[in-house]
C-alpha atoms as a PDB file:
ATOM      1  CA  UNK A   1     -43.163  74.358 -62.767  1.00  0.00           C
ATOM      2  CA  UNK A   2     -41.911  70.993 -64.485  1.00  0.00           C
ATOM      3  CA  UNK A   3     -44.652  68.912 -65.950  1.00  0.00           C
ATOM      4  CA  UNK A   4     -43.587  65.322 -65.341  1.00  0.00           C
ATOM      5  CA  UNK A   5     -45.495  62.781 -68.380  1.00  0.00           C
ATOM      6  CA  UNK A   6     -47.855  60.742 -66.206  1.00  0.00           C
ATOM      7  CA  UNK A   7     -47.275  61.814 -62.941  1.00  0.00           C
ATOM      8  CA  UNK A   8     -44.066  60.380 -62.332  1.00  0.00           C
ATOM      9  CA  UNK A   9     -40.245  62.084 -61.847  1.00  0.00           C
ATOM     10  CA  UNK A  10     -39.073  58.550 -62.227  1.00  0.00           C
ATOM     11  CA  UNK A  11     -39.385  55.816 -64.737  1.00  0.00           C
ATOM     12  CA  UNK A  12     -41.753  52.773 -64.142  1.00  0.00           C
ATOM     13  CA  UNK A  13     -38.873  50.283 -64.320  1.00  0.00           C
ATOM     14  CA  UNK A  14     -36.969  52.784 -61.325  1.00  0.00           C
ATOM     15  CA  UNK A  15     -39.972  52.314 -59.388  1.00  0.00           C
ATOM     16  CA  UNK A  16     -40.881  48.873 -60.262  1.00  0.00           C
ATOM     17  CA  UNK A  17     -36.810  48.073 -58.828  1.00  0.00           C
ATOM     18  CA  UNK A  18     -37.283  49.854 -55.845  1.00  0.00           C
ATOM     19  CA  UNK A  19     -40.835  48.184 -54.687  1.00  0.00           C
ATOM     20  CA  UNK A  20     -39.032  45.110 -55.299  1.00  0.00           C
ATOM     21  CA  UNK A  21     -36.121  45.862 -53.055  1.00  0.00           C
ATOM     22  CA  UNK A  22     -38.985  47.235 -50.755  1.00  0.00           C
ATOM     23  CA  UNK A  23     -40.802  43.830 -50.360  1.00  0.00           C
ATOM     24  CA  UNK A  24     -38.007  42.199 -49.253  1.00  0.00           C
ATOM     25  CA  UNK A  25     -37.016  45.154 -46.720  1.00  0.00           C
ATOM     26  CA  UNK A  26     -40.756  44.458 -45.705  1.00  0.00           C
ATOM     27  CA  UNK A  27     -40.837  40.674 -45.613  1.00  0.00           C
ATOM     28  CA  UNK A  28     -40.500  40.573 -41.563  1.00  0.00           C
ATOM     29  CA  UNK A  29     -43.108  43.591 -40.860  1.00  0.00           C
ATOM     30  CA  UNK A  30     -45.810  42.030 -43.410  1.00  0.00           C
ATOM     31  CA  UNK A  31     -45.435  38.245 -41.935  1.00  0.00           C
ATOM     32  CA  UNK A  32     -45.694  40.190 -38.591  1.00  0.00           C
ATOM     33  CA  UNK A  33     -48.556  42.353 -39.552  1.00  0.00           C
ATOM     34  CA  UNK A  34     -50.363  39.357 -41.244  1.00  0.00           C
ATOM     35  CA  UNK A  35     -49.881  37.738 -37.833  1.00  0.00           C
ATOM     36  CA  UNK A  36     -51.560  40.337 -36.308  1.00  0.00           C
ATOM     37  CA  UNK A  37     -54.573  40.262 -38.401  1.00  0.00           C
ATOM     38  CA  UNK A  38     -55.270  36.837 -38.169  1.00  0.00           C
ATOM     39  CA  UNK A  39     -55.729  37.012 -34.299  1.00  0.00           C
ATOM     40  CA  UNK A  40     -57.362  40.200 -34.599  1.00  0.00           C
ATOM     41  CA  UNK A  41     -59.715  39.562 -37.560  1.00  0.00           C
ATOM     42  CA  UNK A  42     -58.585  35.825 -38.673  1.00  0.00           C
ATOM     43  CA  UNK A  43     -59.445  35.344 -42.351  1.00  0.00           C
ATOM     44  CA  UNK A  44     -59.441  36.761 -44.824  1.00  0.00           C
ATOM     45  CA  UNK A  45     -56.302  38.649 -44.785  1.00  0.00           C
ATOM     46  CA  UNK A  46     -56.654  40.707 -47.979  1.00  0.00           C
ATOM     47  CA  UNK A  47     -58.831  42.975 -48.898  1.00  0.00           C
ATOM     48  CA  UNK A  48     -59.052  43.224 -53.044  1.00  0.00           C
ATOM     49  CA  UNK A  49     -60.989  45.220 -54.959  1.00  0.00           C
ATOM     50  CA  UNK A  50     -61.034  47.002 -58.419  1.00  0.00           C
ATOM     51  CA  UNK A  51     -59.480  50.775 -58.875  1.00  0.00           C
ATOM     52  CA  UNK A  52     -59.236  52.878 -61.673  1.00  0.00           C
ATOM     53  CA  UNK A  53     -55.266  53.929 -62.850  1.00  0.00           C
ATOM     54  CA  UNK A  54     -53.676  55.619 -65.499  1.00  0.00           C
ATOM     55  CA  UNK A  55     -56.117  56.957 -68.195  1.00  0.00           C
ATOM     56  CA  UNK A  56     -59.162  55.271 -65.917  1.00  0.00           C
ATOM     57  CA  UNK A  57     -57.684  51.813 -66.205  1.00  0.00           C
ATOM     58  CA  UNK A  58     -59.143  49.473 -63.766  1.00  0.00           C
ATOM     59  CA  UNK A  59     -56.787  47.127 -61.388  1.00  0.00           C
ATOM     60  CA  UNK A  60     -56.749  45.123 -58.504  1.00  0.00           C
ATOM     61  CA  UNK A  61     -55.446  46.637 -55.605  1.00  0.00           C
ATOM     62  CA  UNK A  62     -54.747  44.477 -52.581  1.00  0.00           C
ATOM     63  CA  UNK A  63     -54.433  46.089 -48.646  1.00  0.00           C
ATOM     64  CA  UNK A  64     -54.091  43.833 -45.600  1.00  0.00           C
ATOM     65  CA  UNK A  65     -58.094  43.637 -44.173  1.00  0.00           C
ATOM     66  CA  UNK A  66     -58.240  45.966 -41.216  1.00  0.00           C
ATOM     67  CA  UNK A  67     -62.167  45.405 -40.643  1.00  0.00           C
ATOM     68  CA  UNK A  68     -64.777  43.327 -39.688  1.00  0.00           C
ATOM     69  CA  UNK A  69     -67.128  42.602 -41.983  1.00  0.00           C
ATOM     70  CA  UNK A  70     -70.253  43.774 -39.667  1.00  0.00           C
ATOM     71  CA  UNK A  71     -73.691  45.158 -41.531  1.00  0.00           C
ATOM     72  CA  UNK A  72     -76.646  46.865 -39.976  1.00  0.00           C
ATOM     73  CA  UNK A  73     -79.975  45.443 -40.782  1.00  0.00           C
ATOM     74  CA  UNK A  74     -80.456  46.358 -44.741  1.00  0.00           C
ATOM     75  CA  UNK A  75     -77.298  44.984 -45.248  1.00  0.00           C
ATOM     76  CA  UNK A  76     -74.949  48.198 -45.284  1.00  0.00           C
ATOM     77  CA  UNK A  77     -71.568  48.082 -43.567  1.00  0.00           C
ATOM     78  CA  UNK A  78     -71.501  49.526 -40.221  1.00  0.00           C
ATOM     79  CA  UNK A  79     -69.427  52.778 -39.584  1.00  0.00           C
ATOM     80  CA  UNK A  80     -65.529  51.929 -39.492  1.00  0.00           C
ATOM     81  CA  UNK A  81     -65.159  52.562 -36.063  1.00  0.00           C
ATOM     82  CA  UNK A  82     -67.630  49.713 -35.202  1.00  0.00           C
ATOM     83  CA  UNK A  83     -65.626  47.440 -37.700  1.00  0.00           C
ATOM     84  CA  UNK A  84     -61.926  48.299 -36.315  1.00  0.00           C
ATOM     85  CA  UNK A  85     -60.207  46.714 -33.333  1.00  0.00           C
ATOM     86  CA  UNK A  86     -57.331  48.382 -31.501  1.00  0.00           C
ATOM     87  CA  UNK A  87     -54.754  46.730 -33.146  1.00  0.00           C
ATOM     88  CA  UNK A  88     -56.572  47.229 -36.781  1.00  0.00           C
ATOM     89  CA  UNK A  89     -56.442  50.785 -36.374  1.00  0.00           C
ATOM     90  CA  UNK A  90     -53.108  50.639 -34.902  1.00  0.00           C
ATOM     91  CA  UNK A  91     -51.718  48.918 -38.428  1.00  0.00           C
ATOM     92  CA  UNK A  92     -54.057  51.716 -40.394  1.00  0.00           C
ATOM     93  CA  UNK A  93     -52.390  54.367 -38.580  1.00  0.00           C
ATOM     94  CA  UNK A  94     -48.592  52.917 -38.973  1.00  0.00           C
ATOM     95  CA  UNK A  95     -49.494  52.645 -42.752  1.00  0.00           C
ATOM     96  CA  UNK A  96     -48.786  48.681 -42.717  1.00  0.00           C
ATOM     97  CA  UNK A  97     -51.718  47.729 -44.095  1.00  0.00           C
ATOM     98  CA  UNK A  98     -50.969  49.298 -47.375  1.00  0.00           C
ATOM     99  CA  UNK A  99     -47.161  46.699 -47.812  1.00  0.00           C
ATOM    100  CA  UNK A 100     -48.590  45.004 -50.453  1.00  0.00           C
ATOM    101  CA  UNK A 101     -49.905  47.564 -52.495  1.00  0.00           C
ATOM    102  CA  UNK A 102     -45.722  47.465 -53.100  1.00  0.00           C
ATOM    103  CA  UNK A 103     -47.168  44.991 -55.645  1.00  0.00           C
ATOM    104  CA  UNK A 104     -49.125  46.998 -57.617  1.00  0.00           C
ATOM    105  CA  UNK A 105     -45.997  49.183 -58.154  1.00  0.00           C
ATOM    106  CA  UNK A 106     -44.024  46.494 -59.195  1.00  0.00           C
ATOM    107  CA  UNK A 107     -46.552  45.258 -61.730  1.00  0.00           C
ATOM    108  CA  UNK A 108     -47.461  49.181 -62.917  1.00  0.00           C
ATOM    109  CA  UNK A 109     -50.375  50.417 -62.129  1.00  0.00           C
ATOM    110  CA  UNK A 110     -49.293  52.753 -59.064  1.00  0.00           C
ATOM    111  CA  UNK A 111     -46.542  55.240 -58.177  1.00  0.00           C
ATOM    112  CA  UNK A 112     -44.700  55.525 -54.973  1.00  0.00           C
ATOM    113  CA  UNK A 113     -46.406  59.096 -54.944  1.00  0.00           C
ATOM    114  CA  UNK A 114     -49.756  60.380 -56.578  1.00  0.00           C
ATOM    115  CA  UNK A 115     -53.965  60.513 -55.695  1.00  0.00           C
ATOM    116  CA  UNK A 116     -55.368  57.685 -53.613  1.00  0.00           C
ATOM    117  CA  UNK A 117     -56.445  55.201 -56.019  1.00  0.00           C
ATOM    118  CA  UNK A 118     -60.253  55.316 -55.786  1.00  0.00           C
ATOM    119  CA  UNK A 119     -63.098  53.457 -57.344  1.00  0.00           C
ATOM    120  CA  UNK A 120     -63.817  53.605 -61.040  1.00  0.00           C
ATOM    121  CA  UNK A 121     -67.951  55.129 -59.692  1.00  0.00           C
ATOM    122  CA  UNK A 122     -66.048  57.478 -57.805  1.00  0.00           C
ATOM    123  CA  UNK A 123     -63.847  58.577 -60.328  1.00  0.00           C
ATOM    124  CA  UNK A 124     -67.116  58.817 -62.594  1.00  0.00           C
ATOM    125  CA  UNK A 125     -68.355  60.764 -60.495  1.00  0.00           C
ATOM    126  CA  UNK A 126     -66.123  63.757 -61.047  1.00  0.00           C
ATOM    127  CA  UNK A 127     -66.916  64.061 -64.541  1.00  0.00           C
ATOM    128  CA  UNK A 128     -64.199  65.673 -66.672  1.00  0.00           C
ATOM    129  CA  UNK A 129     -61.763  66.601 -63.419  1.00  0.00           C
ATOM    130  CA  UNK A 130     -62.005  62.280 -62.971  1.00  0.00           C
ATOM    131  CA  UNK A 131     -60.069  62.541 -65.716  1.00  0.00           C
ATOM    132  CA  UNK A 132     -57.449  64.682 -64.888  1.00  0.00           C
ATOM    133  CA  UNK A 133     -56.970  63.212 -61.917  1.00  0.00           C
ATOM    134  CA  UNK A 134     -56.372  59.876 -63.777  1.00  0.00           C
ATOM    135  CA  UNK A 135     -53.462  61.602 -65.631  1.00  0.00           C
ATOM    136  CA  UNK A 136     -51.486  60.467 -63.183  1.00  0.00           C
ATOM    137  CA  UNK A 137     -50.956  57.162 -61.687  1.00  0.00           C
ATOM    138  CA  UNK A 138     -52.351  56.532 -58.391  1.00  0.00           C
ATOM    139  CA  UNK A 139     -49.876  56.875 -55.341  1.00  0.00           C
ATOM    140  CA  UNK A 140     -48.893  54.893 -52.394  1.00  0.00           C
ATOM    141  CA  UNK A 141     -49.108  58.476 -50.920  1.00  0.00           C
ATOM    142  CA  UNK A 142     -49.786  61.543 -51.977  1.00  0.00           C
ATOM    143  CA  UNK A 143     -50.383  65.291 -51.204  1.00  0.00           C
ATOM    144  CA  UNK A 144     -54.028  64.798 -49.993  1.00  0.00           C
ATOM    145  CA  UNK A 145     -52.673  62.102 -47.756  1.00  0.00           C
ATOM    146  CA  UNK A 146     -50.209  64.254 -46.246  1.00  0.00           C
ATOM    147  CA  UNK A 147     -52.057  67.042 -46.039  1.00  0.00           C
ATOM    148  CA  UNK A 148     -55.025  65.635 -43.749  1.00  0.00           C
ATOM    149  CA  UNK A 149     -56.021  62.400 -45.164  1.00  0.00           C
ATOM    150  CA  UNK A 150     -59.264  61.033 -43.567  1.00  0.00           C
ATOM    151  CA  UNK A 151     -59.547  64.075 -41.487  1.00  0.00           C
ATOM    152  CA  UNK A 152     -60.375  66.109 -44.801  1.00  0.00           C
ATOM    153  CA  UNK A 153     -63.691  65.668 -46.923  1.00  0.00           C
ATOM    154  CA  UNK A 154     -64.052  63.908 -50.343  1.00  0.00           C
ATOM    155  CA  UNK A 155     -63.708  67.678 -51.915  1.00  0.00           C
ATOM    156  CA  UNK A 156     -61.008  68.628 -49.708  1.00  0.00           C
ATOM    157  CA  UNK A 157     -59.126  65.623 -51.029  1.00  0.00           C
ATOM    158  CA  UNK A 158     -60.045  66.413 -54.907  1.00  0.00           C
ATOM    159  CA  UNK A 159     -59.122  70.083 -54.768  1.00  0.00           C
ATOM    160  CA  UNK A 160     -55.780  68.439 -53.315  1.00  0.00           C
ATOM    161  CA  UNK A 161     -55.188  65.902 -55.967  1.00  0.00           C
ATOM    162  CA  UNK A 162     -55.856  68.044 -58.703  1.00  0.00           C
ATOM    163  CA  UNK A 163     -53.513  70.533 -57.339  1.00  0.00           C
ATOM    164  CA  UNK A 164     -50.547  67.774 -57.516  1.00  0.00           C
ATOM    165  CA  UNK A 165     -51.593  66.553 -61.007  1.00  0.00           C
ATOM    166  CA  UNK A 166     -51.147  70.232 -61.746  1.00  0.00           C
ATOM    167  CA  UNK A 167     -48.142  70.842 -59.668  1.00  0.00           C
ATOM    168  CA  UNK A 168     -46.159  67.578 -59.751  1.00  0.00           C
ATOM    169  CA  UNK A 169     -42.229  67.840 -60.242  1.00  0.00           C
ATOM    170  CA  UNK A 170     -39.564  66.081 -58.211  1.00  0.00           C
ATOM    171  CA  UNK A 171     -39.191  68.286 -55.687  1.00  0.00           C
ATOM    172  CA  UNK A 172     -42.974  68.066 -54.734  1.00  0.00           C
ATOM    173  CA  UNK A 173     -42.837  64.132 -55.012  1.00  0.00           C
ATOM    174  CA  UNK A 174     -39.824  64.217 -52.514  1.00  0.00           C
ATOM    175  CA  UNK A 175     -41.067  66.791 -50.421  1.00  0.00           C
ATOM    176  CA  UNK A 176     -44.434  64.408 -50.013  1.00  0.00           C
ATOM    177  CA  UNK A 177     -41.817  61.199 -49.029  1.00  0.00           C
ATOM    178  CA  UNK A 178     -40.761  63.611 -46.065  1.00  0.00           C
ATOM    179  CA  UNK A 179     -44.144  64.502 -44.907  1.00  0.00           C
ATOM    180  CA  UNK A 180     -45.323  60.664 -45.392  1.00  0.00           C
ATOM    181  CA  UNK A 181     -42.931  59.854 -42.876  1.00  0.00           C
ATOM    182  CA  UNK A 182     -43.383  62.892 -40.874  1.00  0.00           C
ATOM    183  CA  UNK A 183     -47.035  61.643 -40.491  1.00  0.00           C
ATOM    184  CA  UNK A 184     -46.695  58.329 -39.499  1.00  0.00           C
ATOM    185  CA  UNK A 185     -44.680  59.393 -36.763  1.00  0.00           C
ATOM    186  CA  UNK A 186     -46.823  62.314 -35.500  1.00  0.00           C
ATOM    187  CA  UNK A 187     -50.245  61.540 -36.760  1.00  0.00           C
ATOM    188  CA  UNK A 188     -52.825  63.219 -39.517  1.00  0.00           C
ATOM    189  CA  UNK A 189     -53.422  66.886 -39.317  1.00  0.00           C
ATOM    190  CA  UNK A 190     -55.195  69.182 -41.518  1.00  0.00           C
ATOM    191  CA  UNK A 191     -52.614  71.666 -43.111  1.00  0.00           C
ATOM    192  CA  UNK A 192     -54.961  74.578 -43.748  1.00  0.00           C
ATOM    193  CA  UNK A 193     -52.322  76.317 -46.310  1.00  0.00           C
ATOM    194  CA  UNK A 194     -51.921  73.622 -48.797  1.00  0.00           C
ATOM    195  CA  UNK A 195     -55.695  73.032 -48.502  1.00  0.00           C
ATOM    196  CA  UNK A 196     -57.031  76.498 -48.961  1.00  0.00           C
ATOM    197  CA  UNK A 197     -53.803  76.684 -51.963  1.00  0.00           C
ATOM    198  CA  UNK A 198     -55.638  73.784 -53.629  1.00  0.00           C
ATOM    199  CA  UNK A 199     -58.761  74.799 -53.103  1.00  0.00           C
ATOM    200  CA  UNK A 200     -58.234  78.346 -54.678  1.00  0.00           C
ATOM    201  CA  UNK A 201     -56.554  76.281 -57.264  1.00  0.00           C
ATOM    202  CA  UNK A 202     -59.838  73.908 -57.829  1.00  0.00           C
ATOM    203  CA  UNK A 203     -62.315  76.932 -58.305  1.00  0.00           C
ATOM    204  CA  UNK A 204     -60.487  78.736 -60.874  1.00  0.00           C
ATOM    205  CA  UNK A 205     -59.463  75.519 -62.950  1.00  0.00           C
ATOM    206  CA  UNK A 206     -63.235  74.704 -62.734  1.00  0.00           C
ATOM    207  CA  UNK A 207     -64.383  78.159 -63.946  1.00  0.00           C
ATOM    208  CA  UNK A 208     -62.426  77.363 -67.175  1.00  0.00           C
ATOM    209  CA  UNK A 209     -63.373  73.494 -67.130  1.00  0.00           C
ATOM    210  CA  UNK A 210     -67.049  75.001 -67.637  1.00  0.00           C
ATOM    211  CA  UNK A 211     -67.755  74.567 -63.635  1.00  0.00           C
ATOM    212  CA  UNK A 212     -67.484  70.898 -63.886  1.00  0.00           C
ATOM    213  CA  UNK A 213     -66.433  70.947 -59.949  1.00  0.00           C
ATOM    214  CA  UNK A 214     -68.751  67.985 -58.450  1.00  0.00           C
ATOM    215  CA  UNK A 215     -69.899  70.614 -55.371  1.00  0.00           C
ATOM    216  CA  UNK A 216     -72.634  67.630 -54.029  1.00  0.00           C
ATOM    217  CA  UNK A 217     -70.005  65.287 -53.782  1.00  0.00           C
ATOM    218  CA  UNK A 218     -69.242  66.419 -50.100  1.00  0.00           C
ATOM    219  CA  UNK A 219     -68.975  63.549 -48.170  1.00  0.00           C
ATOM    220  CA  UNK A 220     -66.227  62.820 -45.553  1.00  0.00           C
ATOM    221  CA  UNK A 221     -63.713  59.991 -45.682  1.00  0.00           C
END
């Protein structure tokens, strides 16, 4: 299998041209989209907040909001289904929130494809396989997001990553374009081969990484 330097079968300044033609494609469905937020949420329309990138480097990634900002009575944020409307999780689902995280691309700290980028806590969290997974630039999508997305747990979605960081090549990264799209139209679903593929994967890497595998970190999405 092809080992791609940092996670990418095409060069930054490729991808940095193409998320620019891709904003102005866009231009229409994010005024629209914006529109839509501001009668179902009203402002603020962005939602910014720090992720870690290539090597662990921290960025600001932008989303369109898609959530109330509710909190129980210590202060914590309700669960997302108390904080979405109908049409919020109607842009979630359609992927529309995530237009200008096209600008991210542009400026260099994502790919079209690769991991979810996450939190730089999170990413401490996995100890030694944080860092593989940051070996790779984060991804607009990626295999865990095709593969079951917030249907999967936290682990599900590691074993997953680390798979692709493992696996990457050009003919993964397109065959992940074709299931992006495939999933917008027909919805998340768990696909059990990739996952249990991944998570073979995860337990024999992390015999030889010393069993650095972070087996509390169970959560769902």
């Amino acid at each position: 299998m092809t080992r791609i330097a940092h996670g990418s079968w095409a060069p930054v300044l490729a991808q940095r041209g193409v998320a620019l033609l891709a904003l102005l494609v866009v231009a229409l469905p994010a005024l629209a989209t914006a529109g839509l937020l501001w009668v179902s949420l009203g402002r603020p329309l962005l939602f910014r907040q720090e992720r870690s990138g290539l090597g662990q480097r921290p960025f600001r990634l932008v989303k369109f909001r898609t959530m109330h900002d509710l909190r129980d009575t210590e202060g914590r944020p309700l669960p997302d289904a108390q904080r979405e409307t109908a049409i919020t999780r109607w842009v979630r689902r359609t992927r529309l929130d995530e237009i200008p995280q096209l600008l991210a691309i542009l400026a260099g700290d994502m790919n079209f494809i690769g991991p979810r980028p996450l939190k730089p806590e999170t990413i401490a969290s996995f100890g030694t396989l944080g860092e593989v997974r940051c070996r790779v630039r984060p991804g607009l999508s990626g295999w865990a997001q095709v593969n079951g997305n917030t249907r999967l747990t936290n682990a599900e979605k590691l074993a997953l990553d680390i798979w692709y960081v493992d696996h990457r090549s050009r003919a993964l990264d397109a065959r992940i374009l074709l299931l992006t799209v495939s999933t917008i139209l027909g919805g998340e679903r768990v696909r059990k081969q990739p996952l249990a593929m991944a998570e073979a994967h995860l337990a024999a890497r992390s015999a030889g990484l010393g069993g650095d595998y972070p087996a509390s970190w169970e959560g769902s999405a």
